[in-house]
N, C-alpha and C. Protein backbone atom coordinates (compact mmCIF):
# COMPACT_ATOMS: atom_id res chain seq x y z
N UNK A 1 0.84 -1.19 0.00
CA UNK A 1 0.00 0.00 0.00
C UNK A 1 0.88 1.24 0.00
N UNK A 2 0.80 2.03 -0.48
CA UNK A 2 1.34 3.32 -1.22
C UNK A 2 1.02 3.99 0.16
N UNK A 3 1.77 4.79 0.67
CA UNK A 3 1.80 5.69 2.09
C UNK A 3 2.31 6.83 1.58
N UNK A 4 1.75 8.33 1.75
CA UNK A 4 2.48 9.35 1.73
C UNK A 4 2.58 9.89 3.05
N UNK A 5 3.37 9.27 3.53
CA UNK A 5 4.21 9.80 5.15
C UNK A 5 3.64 11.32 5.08
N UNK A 6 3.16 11.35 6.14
CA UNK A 6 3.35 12.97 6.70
C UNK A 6 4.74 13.69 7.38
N UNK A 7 4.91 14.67 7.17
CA UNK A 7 5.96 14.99 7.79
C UNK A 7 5.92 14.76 9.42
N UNK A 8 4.93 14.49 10.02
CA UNK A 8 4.68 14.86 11.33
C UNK A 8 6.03 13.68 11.95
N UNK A 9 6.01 12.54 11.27
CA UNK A 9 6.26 11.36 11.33
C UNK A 9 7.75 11.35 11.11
N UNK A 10 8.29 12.43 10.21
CA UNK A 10 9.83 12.23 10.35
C UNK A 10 9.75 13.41 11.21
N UNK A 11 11.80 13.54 12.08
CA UNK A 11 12.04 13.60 13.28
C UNK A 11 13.75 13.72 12.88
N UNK A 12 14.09 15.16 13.39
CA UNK A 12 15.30 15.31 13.52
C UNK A 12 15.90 14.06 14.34
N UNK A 13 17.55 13.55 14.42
CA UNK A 13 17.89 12.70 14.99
C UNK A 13 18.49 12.89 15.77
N UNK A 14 19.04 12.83 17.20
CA UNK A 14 19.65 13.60 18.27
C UNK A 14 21.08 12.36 18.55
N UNK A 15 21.80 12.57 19.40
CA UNK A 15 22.71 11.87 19.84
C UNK A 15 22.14 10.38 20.41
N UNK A 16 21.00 10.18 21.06
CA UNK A 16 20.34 9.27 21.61
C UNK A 16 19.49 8.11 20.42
N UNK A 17 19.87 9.20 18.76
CA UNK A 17 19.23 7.91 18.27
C UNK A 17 20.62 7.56 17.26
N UNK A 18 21.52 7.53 17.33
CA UNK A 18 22.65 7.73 16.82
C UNK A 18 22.82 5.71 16.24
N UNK A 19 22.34 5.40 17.24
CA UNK A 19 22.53 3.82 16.78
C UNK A 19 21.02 3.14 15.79
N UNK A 20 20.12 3.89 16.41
CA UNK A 20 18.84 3.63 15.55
C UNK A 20 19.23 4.44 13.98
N UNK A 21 19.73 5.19 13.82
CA UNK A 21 20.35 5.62 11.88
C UNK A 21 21.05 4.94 11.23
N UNK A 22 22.04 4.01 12.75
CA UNK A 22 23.17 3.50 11.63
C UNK A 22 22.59 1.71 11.25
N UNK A 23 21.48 1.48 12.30
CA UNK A 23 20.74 0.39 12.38
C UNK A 23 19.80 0.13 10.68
N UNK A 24 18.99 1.12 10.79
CA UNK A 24 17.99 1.77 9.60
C UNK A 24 19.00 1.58 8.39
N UNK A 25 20.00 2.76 8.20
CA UNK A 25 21.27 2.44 6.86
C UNK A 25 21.78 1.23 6.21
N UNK A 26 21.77 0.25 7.55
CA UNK A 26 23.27 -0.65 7.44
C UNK A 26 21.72 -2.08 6.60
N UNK A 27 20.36 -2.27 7.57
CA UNK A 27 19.71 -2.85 6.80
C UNK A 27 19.24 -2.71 5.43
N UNK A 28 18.87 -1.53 5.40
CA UNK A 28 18.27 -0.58 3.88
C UNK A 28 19.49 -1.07 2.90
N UNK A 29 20.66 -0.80 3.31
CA UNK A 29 22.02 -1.12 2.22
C UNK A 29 22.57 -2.81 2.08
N UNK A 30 21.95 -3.81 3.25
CA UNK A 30 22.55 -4.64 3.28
C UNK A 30 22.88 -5.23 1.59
N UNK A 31 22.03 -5.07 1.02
CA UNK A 31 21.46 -5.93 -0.29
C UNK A 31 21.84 -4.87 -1.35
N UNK A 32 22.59 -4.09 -0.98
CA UNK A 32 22.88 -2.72 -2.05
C UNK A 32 23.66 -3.55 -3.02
N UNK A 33 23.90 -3.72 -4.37
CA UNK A 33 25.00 -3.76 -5.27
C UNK A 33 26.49 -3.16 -5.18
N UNK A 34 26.24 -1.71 -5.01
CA UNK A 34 27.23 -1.21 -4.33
C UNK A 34 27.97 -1.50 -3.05
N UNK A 35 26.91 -1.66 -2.37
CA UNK A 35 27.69 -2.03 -0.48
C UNK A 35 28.01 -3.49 -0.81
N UNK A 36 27.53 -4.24 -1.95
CA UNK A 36 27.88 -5.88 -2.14
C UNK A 36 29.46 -5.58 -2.42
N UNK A 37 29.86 -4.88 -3.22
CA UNK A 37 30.97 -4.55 -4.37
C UNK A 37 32.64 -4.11 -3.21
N UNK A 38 31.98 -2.89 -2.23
CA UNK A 38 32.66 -2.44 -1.58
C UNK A 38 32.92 -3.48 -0.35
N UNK A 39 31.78 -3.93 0.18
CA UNK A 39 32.31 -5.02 1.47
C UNK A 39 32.08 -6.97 1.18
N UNK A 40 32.16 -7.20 -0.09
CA UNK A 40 31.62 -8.45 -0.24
C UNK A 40 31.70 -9.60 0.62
N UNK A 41 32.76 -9.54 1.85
CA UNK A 41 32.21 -10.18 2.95
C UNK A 41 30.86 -9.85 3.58
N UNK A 42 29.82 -11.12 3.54
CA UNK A 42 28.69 -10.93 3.66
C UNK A 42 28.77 -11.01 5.61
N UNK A 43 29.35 -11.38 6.07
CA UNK A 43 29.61 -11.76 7.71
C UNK A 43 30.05 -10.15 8.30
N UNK A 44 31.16 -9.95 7.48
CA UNK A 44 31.70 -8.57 8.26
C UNK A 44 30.65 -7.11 7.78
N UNK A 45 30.30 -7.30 6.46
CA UNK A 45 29.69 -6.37 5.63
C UNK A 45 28.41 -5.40 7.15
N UNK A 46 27.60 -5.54 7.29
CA UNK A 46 26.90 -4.47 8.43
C UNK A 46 28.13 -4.00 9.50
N UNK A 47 29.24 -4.53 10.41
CA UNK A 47 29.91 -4.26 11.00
C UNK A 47 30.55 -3.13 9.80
N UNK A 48 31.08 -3.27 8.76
CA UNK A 48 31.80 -2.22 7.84
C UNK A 48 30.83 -1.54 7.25
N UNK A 49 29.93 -1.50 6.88
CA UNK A 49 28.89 -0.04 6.92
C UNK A 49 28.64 1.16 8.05
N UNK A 50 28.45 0.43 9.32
CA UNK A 50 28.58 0.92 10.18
C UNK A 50 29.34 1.96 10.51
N UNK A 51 30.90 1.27 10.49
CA UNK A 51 32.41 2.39 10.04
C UNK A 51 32.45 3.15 9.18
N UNK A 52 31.45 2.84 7.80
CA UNK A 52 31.23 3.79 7.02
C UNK A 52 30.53 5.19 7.49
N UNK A 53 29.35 5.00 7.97
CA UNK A 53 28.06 5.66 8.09
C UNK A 53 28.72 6.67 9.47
N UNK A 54 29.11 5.91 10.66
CA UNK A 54 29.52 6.99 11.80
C UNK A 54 30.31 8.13 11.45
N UNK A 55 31.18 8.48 10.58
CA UNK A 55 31.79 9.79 10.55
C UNK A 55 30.92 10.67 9.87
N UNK A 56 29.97 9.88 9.15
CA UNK A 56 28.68 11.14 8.71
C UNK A 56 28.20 11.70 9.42
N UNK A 57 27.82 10.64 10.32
CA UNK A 57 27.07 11.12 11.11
C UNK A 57 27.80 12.41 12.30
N UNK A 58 28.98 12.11 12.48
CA UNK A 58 29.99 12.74 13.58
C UNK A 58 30.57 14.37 12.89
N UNK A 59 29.94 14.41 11.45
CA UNK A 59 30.73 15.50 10.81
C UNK A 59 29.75 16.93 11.32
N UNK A 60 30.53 17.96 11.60
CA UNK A 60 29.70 18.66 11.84
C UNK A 60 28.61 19.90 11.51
N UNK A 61 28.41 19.45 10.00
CA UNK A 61 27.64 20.13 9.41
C UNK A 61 26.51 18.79 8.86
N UNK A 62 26.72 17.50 9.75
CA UNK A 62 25.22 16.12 9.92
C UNK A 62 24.18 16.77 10.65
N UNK A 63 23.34 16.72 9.52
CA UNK A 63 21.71 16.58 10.40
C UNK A 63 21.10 15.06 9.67
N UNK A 64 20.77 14.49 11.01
CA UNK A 64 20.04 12.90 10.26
C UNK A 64 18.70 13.15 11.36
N UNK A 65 17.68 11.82 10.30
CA UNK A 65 16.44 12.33 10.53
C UNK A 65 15.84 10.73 10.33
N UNK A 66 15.09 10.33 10.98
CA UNK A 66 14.22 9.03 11.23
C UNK A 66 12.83 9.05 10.86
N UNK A 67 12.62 7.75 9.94
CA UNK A 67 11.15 8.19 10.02
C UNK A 67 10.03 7.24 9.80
N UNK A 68 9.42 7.38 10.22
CA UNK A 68 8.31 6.24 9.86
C UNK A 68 8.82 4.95 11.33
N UNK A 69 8.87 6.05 12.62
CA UNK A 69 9.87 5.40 13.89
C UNK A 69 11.42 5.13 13.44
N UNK A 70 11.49 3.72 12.68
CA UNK A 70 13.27 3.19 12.61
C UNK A 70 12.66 2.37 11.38
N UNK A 71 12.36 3.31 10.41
CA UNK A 71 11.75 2.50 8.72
C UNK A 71 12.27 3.15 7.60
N UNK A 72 12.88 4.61 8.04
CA UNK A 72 13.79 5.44 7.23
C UNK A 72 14.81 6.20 7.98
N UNK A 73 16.12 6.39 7.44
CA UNK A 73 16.96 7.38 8.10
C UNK A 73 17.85 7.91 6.65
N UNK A 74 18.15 9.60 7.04
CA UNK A 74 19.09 10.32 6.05
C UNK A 74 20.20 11.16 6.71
N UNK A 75 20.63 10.99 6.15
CA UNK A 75 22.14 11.99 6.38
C UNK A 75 22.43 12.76 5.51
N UNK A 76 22.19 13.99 5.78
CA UNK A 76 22.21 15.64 5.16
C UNK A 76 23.82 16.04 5.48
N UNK A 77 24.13 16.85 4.76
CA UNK A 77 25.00 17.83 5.05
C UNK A 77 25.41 19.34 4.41
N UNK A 78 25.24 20.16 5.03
CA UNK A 78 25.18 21.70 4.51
C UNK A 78 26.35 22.01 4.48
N UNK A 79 27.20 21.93 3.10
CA UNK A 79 28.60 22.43 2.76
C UNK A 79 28.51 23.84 2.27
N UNK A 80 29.16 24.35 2.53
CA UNK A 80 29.73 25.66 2.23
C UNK A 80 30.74 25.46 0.76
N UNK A 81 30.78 26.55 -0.03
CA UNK A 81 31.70 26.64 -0.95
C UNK A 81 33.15 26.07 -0.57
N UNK A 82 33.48 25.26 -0.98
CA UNK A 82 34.91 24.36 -0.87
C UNK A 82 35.23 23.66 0.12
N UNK A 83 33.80 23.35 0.52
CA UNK A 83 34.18 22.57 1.63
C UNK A 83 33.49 20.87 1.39
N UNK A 84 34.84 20.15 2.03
CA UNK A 84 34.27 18.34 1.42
C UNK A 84 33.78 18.45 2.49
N UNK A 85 33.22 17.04 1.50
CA UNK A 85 32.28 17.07 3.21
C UNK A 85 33.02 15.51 3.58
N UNK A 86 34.41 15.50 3.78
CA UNK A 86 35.06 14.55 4.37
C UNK A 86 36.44 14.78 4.84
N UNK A 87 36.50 16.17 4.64
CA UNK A 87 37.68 16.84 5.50
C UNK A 87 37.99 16.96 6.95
N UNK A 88 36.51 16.76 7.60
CA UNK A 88 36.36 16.64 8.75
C UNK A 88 37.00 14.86 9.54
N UNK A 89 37.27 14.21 8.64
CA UNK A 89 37.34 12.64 8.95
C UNK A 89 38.45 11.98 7.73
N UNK A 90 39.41 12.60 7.56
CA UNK A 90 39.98 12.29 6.89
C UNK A 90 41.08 11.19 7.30
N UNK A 91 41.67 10.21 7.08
CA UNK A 91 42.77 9.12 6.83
C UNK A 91 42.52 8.37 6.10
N UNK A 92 42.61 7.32 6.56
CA UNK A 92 42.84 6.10 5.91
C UNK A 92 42.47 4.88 5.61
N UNK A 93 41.50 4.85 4.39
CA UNK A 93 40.17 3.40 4.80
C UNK A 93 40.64 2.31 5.26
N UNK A 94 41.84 1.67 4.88
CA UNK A 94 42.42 0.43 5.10
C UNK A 94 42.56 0.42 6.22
N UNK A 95 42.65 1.02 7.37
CA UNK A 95 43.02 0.70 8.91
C UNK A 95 41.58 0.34 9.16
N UNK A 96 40.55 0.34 9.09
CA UNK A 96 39.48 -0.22 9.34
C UNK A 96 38.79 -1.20 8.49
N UNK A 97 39.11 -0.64 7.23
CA UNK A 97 38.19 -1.34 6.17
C UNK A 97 39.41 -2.45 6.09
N UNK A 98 40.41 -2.53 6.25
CA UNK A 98 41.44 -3.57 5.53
C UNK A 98 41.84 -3.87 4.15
N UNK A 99 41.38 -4.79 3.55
CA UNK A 99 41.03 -5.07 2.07
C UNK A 99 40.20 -4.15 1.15
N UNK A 100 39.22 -4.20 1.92
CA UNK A 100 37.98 -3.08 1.94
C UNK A 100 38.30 -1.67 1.05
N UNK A 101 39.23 -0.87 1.96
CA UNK A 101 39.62 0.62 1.86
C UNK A 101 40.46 0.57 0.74
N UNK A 102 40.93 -0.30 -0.45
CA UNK A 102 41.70 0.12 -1.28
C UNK A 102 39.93 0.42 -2.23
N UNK A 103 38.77 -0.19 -2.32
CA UNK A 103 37.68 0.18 -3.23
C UNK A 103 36.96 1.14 -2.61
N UNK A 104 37.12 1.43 -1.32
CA UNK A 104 36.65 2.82 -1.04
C UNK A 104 37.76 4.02 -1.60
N UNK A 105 38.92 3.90 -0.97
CA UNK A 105 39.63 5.18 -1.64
C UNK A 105 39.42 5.60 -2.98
N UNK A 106 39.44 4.03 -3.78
CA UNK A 106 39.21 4.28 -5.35
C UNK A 106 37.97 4.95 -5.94
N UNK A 107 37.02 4.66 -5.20
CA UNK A 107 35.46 4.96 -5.41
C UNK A 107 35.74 6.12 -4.82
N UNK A 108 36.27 6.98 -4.06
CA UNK A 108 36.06 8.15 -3.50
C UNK A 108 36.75 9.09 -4.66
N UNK A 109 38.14 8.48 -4.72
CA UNK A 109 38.79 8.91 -5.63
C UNK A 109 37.96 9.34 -6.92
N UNK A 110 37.45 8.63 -7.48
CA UNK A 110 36.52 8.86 -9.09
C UNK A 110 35.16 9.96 -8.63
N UNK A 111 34.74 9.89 -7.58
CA UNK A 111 33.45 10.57 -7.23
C UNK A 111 34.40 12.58 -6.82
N UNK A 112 35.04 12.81 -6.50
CA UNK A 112 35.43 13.42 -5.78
C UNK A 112 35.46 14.57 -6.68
N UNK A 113 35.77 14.60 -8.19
CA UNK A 113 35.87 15.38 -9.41
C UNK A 113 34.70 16.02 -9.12
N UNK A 114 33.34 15.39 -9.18
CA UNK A 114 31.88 15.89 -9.34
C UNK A 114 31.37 16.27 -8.18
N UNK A 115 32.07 15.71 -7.36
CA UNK A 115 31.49 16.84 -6.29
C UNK A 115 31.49 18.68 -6.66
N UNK A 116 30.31 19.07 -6.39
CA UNK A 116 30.30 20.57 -7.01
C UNK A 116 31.02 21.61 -5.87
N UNK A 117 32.11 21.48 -5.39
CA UNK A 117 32.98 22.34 -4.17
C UNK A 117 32.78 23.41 -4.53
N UNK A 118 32.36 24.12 -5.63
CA UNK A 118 32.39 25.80 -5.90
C UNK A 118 31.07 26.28 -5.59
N UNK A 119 30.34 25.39 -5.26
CA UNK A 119 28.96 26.21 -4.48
C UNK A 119 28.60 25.73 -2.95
N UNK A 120 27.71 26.28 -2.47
CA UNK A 120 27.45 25.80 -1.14
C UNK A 120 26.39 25.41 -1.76
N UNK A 121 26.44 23.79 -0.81
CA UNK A 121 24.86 22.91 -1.28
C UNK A 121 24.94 21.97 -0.45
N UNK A 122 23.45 21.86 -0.19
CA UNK A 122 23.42 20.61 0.36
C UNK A 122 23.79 19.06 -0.13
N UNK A 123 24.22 18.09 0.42
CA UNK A 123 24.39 16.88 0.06
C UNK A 123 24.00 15.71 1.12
N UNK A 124 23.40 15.37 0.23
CA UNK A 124 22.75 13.50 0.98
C UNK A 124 23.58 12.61 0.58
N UNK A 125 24.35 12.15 1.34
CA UNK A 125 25.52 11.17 1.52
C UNK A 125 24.63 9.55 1.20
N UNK A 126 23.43 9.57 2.11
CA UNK A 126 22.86 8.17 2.04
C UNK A 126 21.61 8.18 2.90
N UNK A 127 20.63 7.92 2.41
CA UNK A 127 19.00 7.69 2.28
C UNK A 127 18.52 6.14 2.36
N UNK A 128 17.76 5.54 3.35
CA UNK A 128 17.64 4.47 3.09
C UNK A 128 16.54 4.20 4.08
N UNK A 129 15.69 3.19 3.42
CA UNK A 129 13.98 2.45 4.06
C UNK A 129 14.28 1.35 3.86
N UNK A 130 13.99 0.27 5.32
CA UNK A 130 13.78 -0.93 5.34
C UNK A 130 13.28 -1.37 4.27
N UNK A 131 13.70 -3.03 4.34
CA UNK A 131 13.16 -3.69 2.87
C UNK A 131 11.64 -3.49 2.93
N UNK A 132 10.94 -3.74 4.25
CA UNK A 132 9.63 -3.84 4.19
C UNK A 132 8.92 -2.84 3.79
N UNK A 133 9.65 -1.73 3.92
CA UNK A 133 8.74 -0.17 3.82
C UNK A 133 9.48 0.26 2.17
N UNK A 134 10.60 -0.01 1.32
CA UNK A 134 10.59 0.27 -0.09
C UNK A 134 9.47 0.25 -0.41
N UNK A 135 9.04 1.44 -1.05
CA UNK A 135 8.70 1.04 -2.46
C UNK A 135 7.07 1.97 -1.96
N UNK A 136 6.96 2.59 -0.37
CA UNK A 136 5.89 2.97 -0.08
C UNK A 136 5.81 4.39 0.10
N UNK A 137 6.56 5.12 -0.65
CA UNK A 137 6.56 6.37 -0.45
C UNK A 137 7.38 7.12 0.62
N UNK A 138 7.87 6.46 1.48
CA UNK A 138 8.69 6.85 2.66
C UNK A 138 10.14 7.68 2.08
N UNK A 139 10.36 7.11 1.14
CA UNK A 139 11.91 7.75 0.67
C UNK A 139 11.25 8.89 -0.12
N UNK A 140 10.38 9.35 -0.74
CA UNK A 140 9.64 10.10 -1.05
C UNK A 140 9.50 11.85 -0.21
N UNK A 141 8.96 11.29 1.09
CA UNK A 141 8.80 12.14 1.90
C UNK A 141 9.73 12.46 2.57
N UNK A 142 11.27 11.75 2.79
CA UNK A 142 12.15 12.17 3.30
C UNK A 142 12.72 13.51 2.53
N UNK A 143 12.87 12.85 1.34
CA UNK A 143 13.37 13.50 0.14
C UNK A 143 12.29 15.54 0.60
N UNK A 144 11.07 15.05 0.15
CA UNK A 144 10.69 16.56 0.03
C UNK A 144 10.20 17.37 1.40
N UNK A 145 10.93 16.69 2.63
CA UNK A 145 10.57 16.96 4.04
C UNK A 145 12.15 17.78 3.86
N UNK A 146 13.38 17.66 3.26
CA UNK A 146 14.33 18.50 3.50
C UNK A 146 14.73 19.60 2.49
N UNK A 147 14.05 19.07 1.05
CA UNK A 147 14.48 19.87 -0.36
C UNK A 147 13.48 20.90 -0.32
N UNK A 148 12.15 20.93 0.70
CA UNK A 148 11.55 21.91 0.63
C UNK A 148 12.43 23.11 1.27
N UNK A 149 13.14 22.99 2.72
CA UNK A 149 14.14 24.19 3.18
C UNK A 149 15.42 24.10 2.59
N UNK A 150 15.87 23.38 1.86
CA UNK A 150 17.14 23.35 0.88
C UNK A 150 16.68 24.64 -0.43
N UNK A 151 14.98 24.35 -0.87
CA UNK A 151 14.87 25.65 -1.78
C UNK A 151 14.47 26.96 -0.89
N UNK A 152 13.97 26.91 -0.38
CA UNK A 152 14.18 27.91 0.47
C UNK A 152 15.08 28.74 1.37
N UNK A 153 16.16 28.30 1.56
CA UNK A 153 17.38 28.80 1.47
C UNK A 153 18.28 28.83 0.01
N UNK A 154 17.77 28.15 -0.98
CA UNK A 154 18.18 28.76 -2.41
C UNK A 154 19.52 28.12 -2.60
N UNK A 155 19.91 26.79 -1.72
CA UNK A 155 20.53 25.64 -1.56
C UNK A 155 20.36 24.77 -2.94
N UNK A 156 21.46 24.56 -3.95
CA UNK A 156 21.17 23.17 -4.64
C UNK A 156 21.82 22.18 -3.79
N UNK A 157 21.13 20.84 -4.38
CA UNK A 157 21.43 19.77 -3.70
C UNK A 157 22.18 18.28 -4.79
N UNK A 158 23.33 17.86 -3.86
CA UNK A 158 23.91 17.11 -4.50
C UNK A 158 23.85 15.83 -4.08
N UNK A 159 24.04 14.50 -4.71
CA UNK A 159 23.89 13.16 -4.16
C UNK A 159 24.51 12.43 -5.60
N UNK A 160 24.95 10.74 -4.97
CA UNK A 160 25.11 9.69 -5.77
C UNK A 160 24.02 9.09 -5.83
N UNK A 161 23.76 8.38 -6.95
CA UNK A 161 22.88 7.29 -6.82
C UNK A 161 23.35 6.59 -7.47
N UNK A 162 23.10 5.15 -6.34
CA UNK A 162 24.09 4.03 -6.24
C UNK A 162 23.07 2.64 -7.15
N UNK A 163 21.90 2.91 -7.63
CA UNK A 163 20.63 1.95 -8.30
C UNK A 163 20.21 2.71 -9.54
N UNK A 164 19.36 1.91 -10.55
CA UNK A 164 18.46 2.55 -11.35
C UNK A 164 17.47 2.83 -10.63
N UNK A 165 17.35 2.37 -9.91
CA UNK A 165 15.54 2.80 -9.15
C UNK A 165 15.46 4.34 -8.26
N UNK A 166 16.66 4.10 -7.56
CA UNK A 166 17.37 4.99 -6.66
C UNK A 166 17.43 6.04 -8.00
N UNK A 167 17.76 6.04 -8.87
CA UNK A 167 18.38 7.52 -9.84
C UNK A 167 16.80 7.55 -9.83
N UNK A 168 15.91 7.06 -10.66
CA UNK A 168 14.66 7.21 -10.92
C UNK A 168 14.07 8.07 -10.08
N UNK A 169 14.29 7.98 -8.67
CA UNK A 169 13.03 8.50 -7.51
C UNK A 169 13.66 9.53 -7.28
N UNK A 170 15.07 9.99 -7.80
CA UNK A 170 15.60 11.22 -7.37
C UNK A 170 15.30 12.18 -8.67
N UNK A 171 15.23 11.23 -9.85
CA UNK A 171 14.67 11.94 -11.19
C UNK A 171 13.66 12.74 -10.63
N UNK A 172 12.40 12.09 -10.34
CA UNK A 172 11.33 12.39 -9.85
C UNK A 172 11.02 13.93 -9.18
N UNK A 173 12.31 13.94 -7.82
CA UNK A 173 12.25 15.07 -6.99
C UNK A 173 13.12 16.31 -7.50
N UNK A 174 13.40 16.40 -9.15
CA UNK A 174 13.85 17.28 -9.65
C UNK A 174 15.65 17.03 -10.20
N UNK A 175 16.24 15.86 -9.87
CA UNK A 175 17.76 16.01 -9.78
C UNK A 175 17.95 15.16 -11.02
N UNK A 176 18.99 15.53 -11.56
CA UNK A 176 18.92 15.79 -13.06
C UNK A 176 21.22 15.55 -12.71
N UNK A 177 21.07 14.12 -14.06
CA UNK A 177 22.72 13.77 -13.88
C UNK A 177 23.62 15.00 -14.29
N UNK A 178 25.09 14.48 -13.34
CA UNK A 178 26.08 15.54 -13.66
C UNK A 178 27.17 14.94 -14.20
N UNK A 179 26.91 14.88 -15.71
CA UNK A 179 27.91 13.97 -16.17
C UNK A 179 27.69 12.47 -16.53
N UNK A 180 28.18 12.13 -16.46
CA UNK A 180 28.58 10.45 -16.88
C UNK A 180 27.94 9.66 -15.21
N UNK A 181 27.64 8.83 -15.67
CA UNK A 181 27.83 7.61 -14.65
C UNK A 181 29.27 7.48 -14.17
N UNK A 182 29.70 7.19 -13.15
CA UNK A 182 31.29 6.76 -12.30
C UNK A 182 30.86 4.86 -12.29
N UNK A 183 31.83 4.30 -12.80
CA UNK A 183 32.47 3.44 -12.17
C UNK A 183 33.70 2.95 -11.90
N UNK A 184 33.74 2.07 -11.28
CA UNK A 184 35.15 1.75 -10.74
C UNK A 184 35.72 0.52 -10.64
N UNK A 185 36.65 0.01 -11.84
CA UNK A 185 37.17 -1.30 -11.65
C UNK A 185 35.27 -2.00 -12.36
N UNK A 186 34.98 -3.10 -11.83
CA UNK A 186 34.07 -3.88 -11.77
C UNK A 186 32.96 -3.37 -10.91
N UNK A 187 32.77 -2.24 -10.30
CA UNK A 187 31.70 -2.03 -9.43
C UNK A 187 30.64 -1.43 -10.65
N UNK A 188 29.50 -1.64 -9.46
CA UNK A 188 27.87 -0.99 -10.24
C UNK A 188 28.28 0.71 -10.68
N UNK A 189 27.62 0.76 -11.37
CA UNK A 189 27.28 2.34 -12.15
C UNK A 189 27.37 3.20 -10.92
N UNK A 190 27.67 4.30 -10.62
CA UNK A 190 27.05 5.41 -9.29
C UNK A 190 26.47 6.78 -10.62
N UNK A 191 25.77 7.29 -10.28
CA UNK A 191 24.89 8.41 -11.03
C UNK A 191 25.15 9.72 -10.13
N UNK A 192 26.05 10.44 -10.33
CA UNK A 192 26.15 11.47 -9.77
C UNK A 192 25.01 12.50 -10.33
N UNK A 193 24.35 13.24 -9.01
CA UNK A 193 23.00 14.08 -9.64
C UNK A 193 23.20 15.32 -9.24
N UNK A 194 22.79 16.11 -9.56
CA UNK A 194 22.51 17.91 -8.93
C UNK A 194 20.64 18.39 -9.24
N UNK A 195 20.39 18.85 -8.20
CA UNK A 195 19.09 19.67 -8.11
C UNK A 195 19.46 20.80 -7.96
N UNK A 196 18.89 21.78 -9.34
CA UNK A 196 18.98 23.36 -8.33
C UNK A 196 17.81 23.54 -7.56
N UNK A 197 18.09 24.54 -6.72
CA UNK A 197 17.01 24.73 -6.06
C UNK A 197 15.88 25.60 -7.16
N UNK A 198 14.21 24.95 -6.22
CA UNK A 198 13.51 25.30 -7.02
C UNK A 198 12.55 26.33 -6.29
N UNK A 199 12.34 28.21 -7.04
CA UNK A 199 11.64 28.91 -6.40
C UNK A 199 9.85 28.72 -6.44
């Protein structure tokens, strides 16, 4: 059944739900193509999302947001002109990731061009609804519960998309590709997108 979430229902995320976002992410992605590609140990793979997802969350221009209780969570971030939004957390994937961090660096590496650093914009790092709740409008309402004050501050907004379905629903909310598809080595397509803001 098709749900259009009310906003009432999503919910800034505070320090206290810090494990309920990375809970929400790490399931929503288990089955990702991408998160298959980057952690293909299926045993360690949620433990290494996890390591992924916490410095988003720890950066300090993160606002994450829950919704539908622990059925959606996003991770925003309001960059300023030239600013990554991974400067704040910068080393070295391989001390955690191991094996791992040579296809993250590489994948960061190829994405890093399109990042748009000459404007201030918002960026959604990673968006994700339980398997049970895809497909019901929930990623929907996340989406236009934050791009409504992203145009209103006159904010464009930047993101990957890591699916065809995923590019599709961001088609939808106005974001329109920047460039080519990225891939890397043997990994899935990523769709780098931009929304300007809309008055």
């Amino acid at each position: 059944m098709a749900v259009d979430t009310p906003y009432a229902s999503l919910r800034r995320a505070d320090g206290a739900d810090q494990q309920a976002v990375l809970d929400v992410l790490t399931e929503a992605f288990m089955n990702d193509p991408l998160v298959c590609w980057l952690f293909p140990e299926v045993g360690q793979r949620g433990l290494l999302q996890a390591h992924f997802y916490r410095p988003l969350l720890a950066h300090p221009a993160a606002e994450a947001y829950l919704a539908g209780g622990r059925e959606g969570a996003s991770v925003w971030l309001t960059l300023a002109a030239g600013q990554s939004p991974y400067e704040e957390n910068s080393g070295t994937p391989e001390g955690v990731f191991g094996d791992n961090g040579a296809r993250l660096l590489a994948l960061g590496q190829a994405l890093a061009p399109r990042h748009p650093v000459h404007e201030p914009h918002l960026y959604l790092p990673c968006m994700g609804v339980i398997r049970q709740r895809q497909g019901t409008g929930l990623g929907s309402a996340m989406l236009r519960h934050r791009l409504e004050r992203a145009d209103a501050d006159g904010l464009a907004t930047y993101l990957e998309a890591s699916s065809p379905r995923s590019r599709s629903l961001y088609q939808r909310h106005g974001f329109e590709d920047l460039g080519e598809p990225v891939r890397v080595a043997d990994s899935p397509l990523l769709w780098p997108m931009r929304r300007p803001p809309h008055r």
